[in-house]
Protein backbone atom coordinates (compact mmCIF):
# COMPACT_ATOMS: atom_id res chain seq x y z
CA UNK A 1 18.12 7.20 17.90
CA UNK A 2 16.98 3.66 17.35
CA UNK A 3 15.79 2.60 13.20
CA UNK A 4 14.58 -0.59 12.07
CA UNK A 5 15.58 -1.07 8.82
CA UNK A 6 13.89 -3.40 6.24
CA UNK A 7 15.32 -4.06 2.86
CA UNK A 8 15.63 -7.22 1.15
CA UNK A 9 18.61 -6.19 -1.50
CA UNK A 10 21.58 -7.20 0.76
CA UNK A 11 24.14 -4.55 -0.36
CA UNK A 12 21.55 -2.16 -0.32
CA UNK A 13 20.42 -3.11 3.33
CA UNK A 14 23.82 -3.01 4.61
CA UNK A 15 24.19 0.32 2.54
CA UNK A 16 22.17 1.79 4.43
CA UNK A 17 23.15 0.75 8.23
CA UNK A 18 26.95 1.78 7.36
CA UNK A 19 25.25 5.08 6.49
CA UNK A 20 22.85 5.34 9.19
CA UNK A 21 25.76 4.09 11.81
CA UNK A 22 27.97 6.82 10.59
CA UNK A 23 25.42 9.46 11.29
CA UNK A 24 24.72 8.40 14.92
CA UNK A 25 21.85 6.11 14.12
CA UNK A 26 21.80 3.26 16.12
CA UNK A 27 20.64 0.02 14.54
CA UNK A 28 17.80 -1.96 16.28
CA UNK A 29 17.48 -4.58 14.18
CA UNK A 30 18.02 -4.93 10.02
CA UNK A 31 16.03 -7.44 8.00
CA UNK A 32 14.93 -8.64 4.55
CA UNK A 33 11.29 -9.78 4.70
CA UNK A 34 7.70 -9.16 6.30
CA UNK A 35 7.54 -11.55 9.35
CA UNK A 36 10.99 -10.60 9.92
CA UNK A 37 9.91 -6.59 10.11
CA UNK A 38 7.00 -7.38 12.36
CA UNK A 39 9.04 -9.31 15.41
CA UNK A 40 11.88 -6.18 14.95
CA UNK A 41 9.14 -3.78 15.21
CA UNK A 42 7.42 -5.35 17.93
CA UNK A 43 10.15 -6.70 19.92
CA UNK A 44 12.88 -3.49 19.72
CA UNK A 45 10.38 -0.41 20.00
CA UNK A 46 12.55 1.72 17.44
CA UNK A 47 12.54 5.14 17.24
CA UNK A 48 11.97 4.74 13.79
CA UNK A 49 11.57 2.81 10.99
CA UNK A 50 12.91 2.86 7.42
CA UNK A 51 10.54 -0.19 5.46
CA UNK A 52 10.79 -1.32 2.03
CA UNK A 53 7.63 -1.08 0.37
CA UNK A 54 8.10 -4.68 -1.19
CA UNK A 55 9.30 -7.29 0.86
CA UNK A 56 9.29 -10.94 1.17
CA UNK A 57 7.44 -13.46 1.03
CA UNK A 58 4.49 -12.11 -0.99
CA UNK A 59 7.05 -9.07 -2.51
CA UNK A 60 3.72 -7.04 -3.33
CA UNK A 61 3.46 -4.19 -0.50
CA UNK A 62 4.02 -6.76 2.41
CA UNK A 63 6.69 -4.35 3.74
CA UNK A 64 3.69 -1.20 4.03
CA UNK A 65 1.35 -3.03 5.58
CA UNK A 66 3.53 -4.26 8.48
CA UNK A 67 4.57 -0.88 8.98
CA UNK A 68 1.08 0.01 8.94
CA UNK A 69 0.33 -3.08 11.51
CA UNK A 70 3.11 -1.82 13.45
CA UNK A 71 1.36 2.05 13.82
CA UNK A 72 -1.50 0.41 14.54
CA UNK A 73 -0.31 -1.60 17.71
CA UNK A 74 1.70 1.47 18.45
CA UNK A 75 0.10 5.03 17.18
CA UNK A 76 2.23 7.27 15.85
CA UNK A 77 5.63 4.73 15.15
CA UNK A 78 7.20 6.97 12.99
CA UNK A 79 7.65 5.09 9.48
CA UNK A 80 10.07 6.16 6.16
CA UNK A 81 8.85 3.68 3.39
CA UNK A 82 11.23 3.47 0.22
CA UNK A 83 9.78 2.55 -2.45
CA UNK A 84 11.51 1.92 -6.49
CA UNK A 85 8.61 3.80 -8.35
CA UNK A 86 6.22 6.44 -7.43
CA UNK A 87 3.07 4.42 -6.35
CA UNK A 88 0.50 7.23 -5.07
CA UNK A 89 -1.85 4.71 -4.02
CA UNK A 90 1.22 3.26 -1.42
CA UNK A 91 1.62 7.39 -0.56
CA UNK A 92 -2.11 7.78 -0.04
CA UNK A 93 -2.48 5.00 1.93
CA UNK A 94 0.19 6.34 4.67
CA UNK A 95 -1.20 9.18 4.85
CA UNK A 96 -4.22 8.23 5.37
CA UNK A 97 -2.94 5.64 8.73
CA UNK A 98 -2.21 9.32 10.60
CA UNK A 99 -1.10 12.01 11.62
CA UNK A 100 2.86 13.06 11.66
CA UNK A 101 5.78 10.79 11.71
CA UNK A 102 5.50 9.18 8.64
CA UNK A 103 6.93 9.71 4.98
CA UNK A 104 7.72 8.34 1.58
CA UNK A 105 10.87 7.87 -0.65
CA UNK A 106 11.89 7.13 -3.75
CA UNK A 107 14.72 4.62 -3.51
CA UNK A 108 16.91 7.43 -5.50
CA UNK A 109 16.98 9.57 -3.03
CA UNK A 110 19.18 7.26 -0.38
CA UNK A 111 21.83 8.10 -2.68
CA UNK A 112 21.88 11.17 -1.88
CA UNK A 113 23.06 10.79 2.12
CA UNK A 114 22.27 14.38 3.18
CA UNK A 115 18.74 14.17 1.69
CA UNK A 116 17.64 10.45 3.27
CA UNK A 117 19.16 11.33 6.60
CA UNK A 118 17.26 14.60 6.76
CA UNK A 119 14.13 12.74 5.74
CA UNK A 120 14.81 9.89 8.45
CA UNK A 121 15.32 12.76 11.14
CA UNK A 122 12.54 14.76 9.89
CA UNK A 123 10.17 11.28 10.18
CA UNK A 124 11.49 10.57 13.27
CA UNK A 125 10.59 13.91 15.17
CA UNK A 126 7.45 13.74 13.87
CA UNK A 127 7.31 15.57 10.05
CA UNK A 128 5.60 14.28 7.00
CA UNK A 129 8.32 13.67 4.23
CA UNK A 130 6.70 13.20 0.51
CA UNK A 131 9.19 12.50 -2.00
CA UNK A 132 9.38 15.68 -4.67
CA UNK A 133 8.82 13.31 -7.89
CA UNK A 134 4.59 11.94 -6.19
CA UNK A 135 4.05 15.86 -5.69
CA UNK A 136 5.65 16.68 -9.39
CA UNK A 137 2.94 13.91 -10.93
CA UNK A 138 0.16 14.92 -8.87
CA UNK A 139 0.84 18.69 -10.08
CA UNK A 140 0.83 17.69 -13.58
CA UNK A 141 -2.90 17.23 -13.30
CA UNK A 142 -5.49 19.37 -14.05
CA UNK A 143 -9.42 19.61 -13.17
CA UNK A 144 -11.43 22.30 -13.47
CA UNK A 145 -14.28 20.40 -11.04
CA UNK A 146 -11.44 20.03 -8.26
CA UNK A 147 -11.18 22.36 -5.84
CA UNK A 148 -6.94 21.69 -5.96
CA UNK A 149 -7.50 23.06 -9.72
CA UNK A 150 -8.79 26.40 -7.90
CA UNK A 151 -4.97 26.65 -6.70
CA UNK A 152 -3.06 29.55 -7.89
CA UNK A 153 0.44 29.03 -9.28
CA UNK A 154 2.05 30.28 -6.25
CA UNK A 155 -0.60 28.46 -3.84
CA UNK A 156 0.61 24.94 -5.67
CA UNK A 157 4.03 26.05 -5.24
CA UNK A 158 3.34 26.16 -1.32
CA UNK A 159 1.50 23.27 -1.74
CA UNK A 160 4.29 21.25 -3.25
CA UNK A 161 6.66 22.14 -0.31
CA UNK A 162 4.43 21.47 2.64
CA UNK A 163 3.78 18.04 1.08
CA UNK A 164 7.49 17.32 1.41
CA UNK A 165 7.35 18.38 4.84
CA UNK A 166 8.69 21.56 5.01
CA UNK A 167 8.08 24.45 7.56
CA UNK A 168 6.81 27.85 6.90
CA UNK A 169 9.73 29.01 7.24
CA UNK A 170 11.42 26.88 5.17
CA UNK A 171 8.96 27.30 2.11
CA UNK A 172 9.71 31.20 2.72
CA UNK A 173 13.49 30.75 2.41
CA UNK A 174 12.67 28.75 -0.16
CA UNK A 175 10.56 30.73 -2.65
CA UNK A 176 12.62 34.07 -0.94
CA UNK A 177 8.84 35.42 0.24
CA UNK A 178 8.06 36.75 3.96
CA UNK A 179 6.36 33.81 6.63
CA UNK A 180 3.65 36.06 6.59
CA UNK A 181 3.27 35.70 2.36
CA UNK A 182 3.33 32.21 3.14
CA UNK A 183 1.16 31.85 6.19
CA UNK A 184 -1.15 33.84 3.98
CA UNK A 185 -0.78 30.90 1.03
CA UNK A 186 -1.33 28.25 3.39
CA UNK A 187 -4.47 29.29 4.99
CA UNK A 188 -6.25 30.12 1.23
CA UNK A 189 -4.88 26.11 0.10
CA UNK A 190 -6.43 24.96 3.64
CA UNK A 191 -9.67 27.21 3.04
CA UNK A 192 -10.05 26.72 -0.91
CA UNK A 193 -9.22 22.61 -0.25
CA UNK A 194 -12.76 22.93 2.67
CA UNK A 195 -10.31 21.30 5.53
CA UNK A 196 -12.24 22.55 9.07
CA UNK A 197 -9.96 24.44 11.47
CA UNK A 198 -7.62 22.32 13.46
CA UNK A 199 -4.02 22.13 14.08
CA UNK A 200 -1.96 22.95 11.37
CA UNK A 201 0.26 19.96 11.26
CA UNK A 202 -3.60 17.97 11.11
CA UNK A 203 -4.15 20.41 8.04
CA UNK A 204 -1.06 20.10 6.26
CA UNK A 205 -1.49 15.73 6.25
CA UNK A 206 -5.35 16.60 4.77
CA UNK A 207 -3.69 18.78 2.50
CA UNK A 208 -1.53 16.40 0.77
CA UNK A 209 -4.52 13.95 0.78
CA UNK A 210 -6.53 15.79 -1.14
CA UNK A 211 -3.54 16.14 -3.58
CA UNK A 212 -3.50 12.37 -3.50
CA UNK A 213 -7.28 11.82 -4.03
CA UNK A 214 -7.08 14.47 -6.79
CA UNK A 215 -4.38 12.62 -8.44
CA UNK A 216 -5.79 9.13 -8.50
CA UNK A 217 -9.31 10.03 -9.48
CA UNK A 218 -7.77 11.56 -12.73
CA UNK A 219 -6.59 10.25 -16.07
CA UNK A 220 -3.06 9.91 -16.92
CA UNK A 221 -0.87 12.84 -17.14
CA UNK A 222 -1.77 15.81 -19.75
């Protein structure tokens, strides 16, 4: 599997290709800034690619919006951004480019090989991947004029895990219910949230957008 990699930290950049090399990634192309990240994408057709929120030159979210330039010219690239702080607007905002094959990560979390690699692979074949700590804030809120306040406990609990990707039956195993229990969850978030019938993996992206539009229309954190 080919992965562009953008990170402008050198140790952390090569970091991450000894890592990715030793788990059968192959490495297309590994770079530090924006125009760098835009021939790579453009020029090796990767399998996937892990982006840097902030690169250079502008270091503001230069790294995003290639990778969003990137989908663009090519729909449905998959794309894992890292990013140092939770920034829901940067989450939002790839969401919002499709559907599938995209996720976001808190830079943490590449500490933790098991858990970036299974994010990369899940990306790569297609998954959504939301990093646990942007569900945790957006959970904290609270409004009684949102339809994601209508959530019961459990339904927010189900709602927490499909945002980070997660299959049925893995939110089952999980929360030790039946598929069926959680089926059942699913389809009262998907019909209490007003998201029309479609594919589910459609659904479960809308989902976690209305989490994200809930959380930035509210105040800070009660």
């Amino acid at each position: 599997m080919r992965v562009v990699l953008a990170e402008d930290l050198f140790l952390l950049r090569d970091g991450l290709v000894r890592m990715l090399e030793a788990y059968g990634f192959e490495i297309a192309a590994a770079v530090e800034s924006g125009p760098e990240l835009t021939r790579a994408l453009a020029e090796s057709e990767p399998d996937v690619a892990v982006v840097d929120v902030r690169l250079p030159p502008s270091h503001t979210d230069e790294g995003l919006q290639c990778a969003l330039a990137a989908r663009r010219a090519r729909p449905g690239l998959p794309v894992l951004v890292l990013s140092q702080h939770v920034e829901q607007l940067y989450a939002r905002e790839l969401l919002a480019d499709g559907d599938g094959g995209i996720g976001y990560l808190l830079k943490d979390r590449v500490f933790d090989a098991e858990q970036f690699i299974d994010a990369v692979r899940r990306v790569a074949g297609g998954g959504t991947v939301m990093d646990p700590q942007v569900i945790q804030q957006l959970l904290s809120r609270r409004s009684r004029d949102s339809p994601v306040g209508t959530l019961t406990p459990r339904e927010r609990e189900v709602m927490e895990l499909m945002a980070q990707g997660r299959s049925n039956v893995a939110i089952a195993g999980q929360l030790v219910v039946t598929e069926r229990a959680v089926a059942k969850h699913t389809s009262n978030i998907f019909g209490k949230l007003g998201l029309p019938v479609s594919d589910d993996d459609n659904r479960r992206v809308l989902a976690v957008l209305a989490y994200l539009d809930h959380g930035r229309t509210q105040g800070p954190p009660r």
